[in-house]
N, C-alpha and C. Protein backbone atom coordinates (compact mmCIF):
# COMPACT_ATOMS: atom_id res chain seq x y z
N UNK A 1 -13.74 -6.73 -2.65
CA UNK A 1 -13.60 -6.12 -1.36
C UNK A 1 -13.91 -4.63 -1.49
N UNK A 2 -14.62 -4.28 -0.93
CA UNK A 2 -14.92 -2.74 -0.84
C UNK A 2 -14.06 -1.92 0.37
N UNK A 3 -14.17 -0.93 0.64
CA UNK A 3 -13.18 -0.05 1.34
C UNK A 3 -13.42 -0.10 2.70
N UNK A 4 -14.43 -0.28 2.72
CA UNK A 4 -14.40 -0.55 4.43
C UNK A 4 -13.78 -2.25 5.18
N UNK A 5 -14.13 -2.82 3.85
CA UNK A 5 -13.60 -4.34 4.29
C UNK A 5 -11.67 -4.44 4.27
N UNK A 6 -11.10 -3.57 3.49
CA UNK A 6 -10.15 -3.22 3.03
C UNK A 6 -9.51 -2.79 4.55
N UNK A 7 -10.12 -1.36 4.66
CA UNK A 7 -9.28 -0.48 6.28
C UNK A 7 -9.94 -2.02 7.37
N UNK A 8 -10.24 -2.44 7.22
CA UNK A 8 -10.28 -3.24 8.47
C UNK A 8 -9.55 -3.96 8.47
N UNK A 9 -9.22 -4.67 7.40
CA UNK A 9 -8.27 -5.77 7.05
C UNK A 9 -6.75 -4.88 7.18
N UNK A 10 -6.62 -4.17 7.13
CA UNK A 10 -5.50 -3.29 7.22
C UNK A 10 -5.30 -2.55 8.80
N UNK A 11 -6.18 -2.31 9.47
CA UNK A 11 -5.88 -1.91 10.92
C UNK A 11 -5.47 -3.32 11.73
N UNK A 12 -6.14 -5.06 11.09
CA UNK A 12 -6.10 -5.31 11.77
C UNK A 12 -4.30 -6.19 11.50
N UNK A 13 -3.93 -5.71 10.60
CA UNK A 13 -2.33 -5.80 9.91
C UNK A 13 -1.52 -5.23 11.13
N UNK A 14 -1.98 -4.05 11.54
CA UNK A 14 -1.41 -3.04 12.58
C UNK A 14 -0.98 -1.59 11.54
N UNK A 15 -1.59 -1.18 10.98
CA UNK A 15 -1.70 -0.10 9.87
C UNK A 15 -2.69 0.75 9.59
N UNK A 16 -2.79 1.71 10.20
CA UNK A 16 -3.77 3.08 10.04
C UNK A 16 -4.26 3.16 8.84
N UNK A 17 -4.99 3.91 8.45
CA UNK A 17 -5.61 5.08 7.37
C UNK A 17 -4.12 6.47 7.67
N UNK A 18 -3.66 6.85 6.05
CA UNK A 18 -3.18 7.77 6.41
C UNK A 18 -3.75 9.39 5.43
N UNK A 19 -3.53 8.23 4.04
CA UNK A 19 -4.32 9.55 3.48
C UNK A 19 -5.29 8.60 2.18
N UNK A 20 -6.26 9.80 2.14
CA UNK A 20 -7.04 9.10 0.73
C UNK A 20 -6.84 10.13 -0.03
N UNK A 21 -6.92 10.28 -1.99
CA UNK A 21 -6.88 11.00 -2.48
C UNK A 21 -6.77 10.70 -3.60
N UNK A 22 -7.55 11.16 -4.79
CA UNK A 22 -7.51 11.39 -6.57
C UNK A 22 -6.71 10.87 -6.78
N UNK A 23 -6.76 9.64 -7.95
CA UNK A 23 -5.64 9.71 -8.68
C UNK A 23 -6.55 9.56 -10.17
N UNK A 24 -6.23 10.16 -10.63
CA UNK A 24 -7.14 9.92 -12.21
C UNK A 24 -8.51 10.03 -11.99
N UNK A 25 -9.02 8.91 -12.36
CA UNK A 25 -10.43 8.64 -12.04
C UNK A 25 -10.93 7.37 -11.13
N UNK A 26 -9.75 7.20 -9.91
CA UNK A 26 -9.39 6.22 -8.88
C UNK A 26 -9.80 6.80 -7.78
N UNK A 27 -9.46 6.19 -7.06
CA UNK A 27 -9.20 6.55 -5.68
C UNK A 27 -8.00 5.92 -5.04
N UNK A 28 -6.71 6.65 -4.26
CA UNK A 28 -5.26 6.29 -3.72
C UNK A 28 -5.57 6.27 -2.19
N UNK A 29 -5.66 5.12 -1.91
CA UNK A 29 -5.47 5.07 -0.39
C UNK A 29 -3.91 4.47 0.43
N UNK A 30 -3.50 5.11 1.61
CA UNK A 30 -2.24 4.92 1.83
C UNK A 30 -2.60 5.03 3.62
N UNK A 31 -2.43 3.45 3.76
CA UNK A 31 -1.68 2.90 5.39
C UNK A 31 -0.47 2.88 5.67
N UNK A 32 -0.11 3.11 7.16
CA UNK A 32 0.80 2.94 7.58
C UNK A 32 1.20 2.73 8.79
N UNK A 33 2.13 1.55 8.90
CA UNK A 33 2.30 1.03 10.74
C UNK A 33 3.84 1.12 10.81
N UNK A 34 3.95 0.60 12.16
CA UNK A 34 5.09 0.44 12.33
C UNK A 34 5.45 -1.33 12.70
N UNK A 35 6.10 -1.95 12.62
CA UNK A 35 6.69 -3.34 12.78
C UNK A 35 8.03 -3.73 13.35
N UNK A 36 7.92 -4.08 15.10
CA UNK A 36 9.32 -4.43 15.76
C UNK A 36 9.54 -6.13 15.07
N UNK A 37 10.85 -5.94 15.42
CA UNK A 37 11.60 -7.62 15.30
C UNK A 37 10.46 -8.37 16.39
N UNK A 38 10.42 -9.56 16.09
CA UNK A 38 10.45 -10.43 14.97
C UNK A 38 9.21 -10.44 13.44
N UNK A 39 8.73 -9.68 13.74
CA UNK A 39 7.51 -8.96 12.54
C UNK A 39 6.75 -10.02 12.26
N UNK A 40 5.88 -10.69 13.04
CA UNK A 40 5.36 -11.43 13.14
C UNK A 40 4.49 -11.43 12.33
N UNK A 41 3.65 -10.00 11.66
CA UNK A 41 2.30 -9.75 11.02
C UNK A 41 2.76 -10.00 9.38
N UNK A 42 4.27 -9.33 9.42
CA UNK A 42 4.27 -9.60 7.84
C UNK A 42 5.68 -10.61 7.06
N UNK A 43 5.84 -11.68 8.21
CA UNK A 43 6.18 -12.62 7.73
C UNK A 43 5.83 -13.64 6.60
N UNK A 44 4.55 -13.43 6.82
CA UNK A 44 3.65 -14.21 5.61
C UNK A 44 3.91 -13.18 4.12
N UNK A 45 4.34 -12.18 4.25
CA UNK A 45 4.25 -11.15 3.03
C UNK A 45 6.09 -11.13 2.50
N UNK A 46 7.05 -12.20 3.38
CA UNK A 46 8.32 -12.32 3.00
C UNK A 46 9.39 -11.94 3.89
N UNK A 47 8.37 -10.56 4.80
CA UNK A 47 9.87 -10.17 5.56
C UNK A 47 10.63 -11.56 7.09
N UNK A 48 11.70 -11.54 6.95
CA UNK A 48 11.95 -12.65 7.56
C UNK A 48 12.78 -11.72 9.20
N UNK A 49 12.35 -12.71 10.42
CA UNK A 49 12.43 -12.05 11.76
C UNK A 49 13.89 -10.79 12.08
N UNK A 50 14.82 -11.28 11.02
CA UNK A 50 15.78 -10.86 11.45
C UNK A 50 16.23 -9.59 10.76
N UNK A 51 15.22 -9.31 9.33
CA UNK A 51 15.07 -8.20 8.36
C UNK A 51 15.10 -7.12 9.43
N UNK A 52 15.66 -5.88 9.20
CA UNK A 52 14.89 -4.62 9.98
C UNK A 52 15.08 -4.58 11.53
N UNK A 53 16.24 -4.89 11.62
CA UNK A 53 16.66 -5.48 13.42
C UNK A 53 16.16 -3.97 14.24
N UNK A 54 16.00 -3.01 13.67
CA UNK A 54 15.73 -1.25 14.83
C UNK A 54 14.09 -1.32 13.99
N UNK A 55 13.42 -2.24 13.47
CA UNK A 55 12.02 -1.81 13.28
C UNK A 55 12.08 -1.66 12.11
N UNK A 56 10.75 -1.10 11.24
CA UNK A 56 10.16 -0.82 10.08
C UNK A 56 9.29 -0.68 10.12
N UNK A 57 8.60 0.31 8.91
CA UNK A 57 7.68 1.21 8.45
C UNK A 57 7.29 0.20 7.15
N UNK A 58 5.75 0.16 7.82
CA UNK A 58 5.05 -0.65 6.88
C UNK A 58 4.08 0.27 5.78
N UNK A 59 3.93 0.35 4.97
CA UNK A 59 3.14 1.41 3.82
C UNK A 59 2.61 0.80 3.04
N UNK A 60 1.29 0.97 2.77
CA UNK A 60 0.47 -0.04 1.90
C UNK A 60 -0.31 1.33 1.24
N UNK A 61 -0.44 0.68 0.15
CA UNK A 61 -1.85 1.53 -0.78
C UNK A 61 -2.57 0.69 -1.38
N UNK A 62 -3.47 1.13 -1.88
CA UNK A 62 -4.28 0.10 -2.87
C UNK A 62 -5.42 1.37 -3.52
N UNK A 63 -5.31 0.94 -4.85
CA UNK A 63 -6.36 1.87 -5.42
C UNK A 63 -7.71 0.78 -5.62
N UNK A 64 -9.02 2.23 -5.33
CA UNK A 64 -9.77 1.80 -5.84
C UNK A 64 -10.85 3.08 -6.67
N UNK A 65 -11.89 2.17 -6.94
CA UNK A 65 -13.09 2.71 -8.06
C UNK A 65 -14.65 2.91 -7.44
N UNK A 66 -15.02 3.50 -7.02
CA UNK A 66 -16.55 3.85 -6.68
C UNK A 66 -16.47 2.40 -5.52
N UNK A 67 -15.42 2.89 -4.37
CA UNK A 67 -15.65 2.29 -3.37
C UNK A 67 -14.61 0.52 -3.41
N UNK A 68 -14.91 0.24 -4.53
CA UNK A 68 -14.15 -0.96 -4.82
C UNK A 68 -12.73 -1.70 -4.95
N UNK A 69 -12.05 -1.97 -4.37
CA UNK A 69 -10.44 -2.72 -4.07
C UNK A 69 -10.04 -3.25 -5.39
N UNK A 70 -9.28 -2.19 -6.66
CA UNK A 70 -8.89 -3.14 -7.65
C UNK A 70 -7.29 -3.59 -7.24
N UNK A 71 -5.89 -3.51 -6.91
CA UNK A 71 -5.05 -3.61 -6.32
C UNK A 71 -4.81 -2.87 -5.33
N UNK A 72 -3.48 -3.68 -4.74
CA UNK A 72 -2.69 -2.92 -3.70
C UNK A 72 -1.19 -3.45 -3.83
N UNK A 73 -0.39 -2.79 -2.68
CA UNK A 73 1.42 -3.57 -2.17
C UNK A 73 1.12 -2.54 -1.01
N UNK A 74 2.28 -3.67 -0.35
CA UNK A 74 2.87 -2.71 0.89
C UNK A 74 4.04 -2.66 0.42
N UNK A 75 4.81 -1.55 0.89
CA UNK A 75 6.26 -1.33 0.89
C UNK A 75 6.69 -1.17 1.90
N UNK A 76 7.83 -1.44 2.57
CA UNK A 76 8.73 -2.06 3.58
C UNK A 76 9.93 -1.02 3.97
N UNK A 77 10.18 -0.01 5.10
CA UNK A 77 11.18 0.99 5.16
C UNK A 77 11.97 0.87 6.30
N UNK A 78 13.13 1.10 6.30
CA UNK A 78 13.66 0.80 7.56
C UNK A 78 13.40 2.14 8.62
N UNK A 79 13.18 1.66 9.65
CA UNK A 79 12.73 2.77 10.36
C UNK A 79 13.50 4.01 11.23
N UNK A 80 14.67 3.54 10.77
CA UNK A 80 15.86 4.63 11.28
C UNK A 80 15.95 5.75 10.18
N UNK A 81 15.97 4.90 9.12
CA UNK A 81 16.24 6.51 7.95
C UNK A 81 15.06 6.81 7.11
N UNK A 82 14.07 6.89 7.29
CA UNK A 82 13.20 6.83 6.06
C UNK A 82 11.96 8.27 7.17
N UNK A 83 11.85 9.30 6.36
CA UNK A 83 11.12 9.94 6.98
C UNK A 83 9.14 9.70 6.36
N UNK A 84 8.52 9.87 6.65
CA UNK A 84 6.74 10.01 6.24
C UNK A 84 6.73 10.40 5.05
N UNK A 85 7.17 11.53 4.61
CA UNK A 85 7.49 12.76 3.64
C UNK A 85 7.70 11.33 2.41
N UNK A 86 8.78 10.74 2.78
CA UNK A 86 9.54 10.40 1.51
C UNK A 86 8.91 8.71 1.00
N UNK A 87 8.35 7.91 2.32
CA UNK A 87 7.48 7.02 1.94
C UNK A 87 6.15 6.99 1.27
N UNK A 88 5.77 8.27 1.74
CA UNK A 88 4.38 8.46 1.28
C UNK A 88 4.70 8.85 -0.36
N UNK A 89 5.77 9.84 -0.33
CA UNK A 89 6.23 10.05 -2.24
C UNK A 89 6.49 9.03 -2.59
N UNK A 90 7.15 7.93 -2.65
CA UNK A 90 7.59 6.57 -2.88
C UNK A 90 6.28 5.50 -3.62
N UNK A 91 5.57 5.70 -3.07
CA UNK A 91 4.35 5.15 -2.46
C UNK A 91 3.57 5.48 -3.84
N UNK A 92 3.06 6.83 -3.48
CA UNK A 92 2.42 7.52 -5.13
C UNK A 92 2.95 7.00 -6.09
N UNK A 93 4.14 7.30 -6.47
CA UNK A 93 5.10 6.85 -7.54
C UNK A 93 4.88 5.40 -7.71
N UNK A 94 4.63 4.72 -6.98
CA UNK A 94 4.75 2.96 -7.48
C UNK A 94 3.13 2.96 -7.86
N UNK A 95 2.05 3.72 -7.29
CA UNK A 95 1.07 3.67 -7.36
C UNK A 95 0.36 3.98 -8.68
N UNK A 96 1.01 5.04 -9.29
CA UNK A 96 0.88 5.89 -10.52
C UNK A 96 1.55 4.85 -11.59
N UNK A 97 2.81 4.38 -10.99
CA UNK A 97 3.33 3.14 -12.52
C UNK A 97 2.29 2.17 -12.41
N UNK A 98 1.51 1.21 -11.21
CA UNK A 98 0.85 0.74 -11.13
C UNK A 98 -0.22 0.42 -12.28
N UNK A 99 -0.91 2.05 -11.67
CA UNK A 99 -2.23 2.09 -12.62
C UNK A 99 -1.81 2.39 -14.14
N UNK A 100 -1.14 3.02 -14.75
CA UNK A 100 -0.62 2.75 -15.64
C UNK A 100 -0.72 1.81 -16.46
N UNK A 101 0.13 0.90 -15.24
CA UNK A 101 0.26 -0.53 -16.53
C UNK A 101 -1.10 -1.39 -16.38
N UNK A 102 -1.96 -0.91 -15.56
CA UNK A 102 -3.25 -1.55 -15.34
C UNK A 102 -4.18 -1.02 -16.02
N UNK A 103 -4.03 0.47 -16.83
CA UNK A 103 -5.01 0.92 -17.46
C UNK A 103 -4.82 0.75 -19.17
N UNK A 104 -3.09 0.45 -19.07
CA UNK A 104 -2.31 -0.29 -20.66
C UNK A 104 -3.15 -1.47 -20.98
N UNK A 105 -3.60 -2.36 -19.94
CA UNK A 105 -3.73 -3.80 -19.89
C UNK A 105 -5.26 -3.70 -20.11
N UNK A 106 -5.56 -2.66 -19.62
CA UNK A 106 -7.10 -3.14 -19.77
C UNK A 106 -7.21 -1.87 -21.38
N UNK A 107 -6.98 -1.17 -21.85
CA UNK A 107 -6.65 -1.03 -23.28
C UNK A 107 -6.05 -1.47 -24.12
N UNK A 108 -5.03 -2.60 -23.97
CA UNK A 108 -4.92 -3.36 -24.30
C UNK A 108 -5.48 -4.96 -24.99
N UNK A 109 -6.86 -5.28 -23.56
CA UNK A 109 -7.62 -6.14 -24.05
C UNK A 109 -9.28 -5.61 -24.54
N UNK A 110 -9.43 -4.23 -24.88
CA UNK A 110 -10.26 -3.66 -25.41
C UNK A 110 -11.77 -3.51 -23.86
N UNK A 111 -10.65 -3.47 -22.98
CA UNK A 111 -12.00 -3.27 -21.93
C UNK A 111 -11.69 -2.03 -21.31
N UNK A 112 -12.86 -1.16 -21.18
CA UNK A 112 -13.06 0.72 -20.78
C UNK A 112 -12.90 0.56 -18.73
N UNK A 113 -12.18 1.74 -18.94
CA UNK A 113 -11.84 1.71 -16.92
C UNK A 113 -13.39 2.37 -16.84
């Protein structure tokens, strides 16, 4: 999947473009929506109707490489206490252990990022 197939598949989640930006020698992209009860869009991803009864903040990233989708997650916030600021830091942070253990794994089996 390349990046444009990616934000589409992701707007049509109900989730913006929020920011793109460096990470190593990646690229960090980070969506974000919002989701009322009964969360119809990301039931299939676990959350169940009654999770998040005042709403939630949906946050997805996914890194990629010269355009290309190697992972992603969304993360799941309740939407009363969780400000932009602190999802979007959240977000990096899982993103950065991420690649990490994805760049262990692929030095690990003797293959170059």
């Amino acid at each position: 999947m390349d990046r444009d197939q990616v934000e589409e598949k992701l707007r049509r989640g109900g989730t913006v473009p929020l920011l793109r930006e460096p990470m190593g020698n990646y690229d960090l992209y980070i969506s974000e929506g919002h989701s009322s009860p009964p969360h119809l869009a990301s039931q299939k991803l676990g959350i169940q109707p009654e999770d998040f009864p005042f709403g939630m903040h949906v946050t997805f990233y996914w890194l990629g490489k010269d355009e290309k989708l190697l992972f992603g997650s969304p993360s799941f916030y309740c939407a009363l206490n969780t400000r932009q600021e602190t999802r979007v830091a959240d977000v990096r942070r899982r993103a950065k252990m991420d690649l990490d253990r994805f760049l262990k794994a692929q030095k690990d089996r003797g293959i170059g990022n």
